[in-house]
C-alpha atoms as a PDB file:
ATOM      1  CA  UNK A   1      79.700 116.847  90.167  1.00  0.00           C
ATOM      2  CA  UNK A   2      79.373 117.696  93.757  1.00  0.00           C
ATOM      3  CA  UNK A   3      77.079 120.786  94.734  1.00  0.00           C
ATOM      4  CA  UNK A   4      77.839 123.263  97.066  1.00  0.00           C
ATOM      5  CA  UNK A   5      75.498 125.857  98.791  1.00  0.00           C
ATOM      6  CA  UNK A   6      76.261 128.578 101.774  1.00  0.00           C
ATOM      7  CA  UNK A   7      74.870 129.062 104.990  1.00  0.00           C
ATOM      8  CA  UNK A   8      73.204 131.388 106.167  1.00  0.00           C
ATOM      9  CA  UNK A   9      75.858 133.642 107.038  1.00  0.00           C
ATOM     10  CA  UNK A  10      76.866 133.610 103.441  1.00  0.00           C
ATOM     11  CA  UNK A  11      79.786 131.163 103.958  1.00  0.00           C
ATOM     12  CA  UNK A  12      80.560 128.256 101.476  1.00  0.00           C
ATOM     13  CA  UNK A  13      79.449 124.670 102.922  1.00  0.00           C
ATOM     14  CA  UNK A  14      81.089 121.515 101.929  1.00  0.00           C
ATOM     15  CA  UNK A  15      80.538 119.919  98.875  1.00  0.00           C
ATOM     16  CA  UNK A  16      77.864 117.561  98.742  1.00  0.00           C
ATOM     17  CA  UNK A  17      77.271 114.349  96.517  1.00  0.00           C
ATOM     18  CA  UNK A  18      74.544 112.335  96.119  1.00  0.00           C
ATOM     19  CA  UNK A  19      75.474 108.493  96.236  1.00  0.00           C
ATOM     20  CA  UNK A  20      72.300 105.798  95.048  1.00  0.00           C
ATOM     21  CA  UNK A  21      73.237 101.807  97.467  1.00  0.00           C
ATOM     22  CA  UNK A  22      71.792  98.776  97.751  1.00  0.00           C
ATOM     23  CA  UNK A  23      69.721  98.226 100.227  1.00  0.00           C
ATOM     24  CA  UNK A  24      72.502  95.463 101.671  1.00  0.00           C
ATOM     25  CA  UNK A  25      75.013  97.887 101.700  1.00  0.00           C
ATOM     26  CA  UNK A  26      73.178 100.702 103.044  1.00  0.00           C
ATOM     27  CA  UNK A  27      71.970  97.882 105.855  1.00  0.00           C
ATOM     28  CA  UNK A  28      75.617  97.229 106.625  1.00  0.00           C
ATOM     29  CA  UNK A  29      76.478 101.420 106.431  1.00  0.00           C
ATOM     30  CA  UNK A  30      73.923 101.986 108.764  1.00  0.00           C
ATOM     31  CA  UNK A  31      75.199  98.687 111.057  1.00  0.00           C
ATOM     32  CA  UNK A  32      79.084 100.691 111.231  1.00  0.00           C
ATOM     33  CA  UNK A  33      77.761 103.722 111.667  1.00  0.00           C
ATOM     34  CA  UNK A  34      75.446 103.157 114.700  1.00  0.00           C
ATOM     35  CA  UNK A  35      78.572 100.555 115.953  1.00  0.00           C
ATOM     36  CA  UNK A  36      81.109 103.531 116.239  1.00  0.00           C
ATOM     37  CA  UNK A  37      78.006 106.252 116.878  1.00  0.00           C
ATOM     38  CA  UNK A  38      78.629 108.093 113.714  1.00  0.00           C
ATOM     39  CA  UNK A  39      76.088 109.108 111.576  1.00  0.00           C
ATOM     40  CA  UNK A  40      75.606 107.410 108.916  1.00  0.00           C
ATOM     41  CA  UNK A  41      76.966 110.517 106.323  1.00  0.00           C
ATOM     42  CA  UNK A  42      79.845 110.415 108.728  1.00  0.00           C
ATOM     43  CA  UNK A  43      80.478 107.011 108.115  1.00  0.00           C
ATOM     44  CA  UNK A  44      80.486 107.070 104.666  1.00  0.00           C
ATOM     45  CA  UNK A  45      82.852 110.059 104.774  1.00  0.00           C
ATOM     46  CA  UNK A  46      85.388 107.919 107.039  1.00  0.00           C
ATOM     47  CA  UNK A  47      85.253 105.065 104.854  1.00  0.00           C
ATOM     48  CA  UNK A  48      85.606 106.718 101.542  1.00  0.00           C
ATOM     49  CA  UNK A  49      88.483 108.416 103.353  1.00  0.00           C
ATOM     50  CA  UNK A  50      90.165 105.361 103.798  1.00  0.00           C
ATOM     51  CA  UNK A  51      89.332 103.883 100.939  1.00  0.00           C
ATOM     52  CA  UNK A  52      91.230 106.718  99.020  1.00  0.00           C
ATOM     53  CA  UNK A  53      93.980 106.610 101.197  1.00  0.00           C
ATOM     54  CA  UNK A  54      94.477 102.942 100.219  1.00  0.00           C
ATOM     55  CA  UNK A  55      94.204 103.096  96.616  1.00  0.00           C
ATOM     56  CA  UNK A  56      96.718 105.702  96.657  1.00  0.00           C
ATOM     57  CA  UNK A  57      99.598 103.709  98.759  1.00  0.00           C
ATOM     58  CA  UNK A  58      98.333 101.054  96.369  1.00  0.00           C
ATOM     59  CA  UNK A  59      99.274 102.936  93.615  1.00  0.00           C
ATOM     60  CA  UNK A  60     102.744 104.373  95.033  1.00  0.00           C
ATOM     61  CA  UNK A  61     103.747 100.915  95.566  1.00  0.00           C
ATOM     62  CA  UNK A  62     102.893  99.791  92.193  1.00  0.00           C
ATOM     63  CA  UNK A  63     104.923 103.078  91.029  1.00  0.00           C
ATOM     64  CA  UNK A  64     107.823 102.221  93.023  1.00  0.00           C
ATOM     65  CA  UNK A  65     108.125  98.581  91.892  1.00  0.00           C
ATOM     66  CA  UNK A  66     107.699  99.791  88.217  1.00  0.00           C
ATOM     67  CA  UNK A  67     110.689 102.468  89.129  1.00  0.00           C
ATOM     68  CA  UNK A  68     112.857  99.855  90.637  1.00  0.00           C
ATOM     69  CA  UNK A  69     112.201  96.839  88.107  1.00  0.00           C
ATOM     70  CA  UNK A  70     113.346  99.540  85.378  1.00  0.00           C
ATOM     71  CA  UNK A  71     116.204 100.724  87.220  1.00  0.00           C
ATOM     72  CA  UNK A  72     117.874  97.774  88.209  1.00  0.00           C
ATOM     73  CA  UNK A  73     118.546  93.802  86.463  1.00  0.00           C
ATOM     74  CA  UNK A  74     115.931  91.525  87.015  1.00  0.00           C
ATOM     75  CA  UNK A  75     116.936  89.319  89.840  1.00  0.00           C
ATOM     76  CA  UNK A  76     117.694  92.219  91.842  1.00  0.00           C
ATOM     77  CA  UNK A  77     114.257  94.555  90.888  1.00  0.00           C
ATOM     78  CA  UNK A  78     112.176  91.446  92.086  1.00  0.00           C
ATOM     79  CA  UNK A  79     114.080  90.705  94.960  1.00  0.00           C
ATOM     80  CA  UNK A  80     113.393  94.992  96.085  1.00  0.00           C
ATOM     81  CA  UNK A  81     110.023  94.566  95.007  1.00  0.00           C
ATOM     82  CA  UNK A  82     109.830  91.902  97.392  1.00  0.00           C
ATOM     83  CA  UNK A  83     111.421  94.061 100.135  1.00  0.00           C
ATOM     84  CA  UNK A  84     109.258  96.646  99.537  1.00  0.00           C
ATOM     85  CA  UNK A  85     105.794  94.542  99.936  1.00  0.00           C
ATOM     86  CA  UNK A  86     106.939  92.554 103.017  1.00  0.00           C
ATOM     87  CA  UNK A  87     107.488  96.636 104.743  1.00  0.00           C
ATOM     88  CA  UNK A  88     104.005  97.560 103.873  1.00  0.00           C
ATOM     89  CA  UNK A  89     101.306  96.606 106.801  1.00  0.00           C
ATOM     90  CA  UNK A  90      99.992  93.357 105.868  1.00  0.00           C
ATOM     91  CA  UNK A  91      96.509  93.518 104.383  1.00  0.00           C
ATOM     92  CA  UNK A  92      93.803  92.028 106.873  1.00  0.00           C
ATOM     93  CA  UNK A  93      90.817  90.364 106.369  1.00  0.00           C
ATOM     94  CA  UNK A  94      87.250  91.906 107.029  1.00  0.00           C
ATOM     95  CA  UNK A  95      84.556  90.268 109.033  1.00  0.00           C
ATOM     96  CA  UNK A  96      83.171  87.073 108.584  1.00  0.00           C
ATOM     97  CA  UNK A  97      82.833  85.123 105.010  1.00  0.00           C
ATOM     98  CA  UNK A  98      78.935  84.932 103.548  1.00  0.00           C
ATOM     99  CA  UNK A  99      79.282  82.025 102.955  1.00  0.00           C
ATOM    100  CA  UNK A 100      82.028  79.399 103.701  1.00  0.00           C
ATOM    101  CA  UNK A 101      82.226  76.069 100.482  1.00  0.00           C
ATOM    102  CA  UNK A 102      83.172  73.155 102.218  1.00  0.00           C
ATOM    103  CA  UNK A 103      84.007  69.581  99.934  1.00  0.00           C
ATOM    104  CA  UNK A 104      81.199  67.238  99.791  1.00  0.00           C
ATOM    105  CA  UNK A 105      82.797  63.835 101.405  1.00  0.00           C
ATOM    106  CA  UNK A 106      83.098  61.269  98.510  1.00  0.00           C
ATOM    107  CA  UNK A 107      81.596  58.617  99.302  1.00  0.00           C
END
């Protein structure tokens, strides 16, 4: 449950949470944060931000696909559901791999 305290002239402050990371991950926070001169609180605040704001297109768009597959036959529900993923922004990938698997040559 988030905390919140007042300032000193008696008005409420923000909530505040308390959030426990890996030291890799707060590594790579701190990395974002200093690229974009943020702090790193700030950083985390953008990137929750969008990380909400993600899950919840994610789940309008399952919503709507659920609407329109019960709403219309078959053939036509997948071919909106279709329609409807090919309008959303295509989904890009982050930074580099860790590590990239390549075949061993048989031989």
């Amino acid at each position: 449950m988030p905390t919140r305290q007042n300032s000193t002239s008696g008005r409420p402050k923000s909530p505040r949470i308390q959030v426990v990371l890996p030291e890799e991950l707060c590594d790579r926070l701190s990395a974002a944060a200093e690229s974009e001169s943020r702090t790193v609180s700030n950083m985390a605040k953008v990137l929750i931000q969008q990380g909400l704001e993600r899950l919840e297109q994610n789940r309008s768009a399952l919503q709507e696909t659920l609407e329109i597959r019960g709403s219309a036959p078959s053939g036509e529900g997948f071919r909106k559901a279709l329609e409807q993923q090919q309008r959303q922004q295509p989904r890009r990938l982050r930074g580099l791999p860790r590590r990239l698997r390549l075949p061993r040559p048989s031989g």
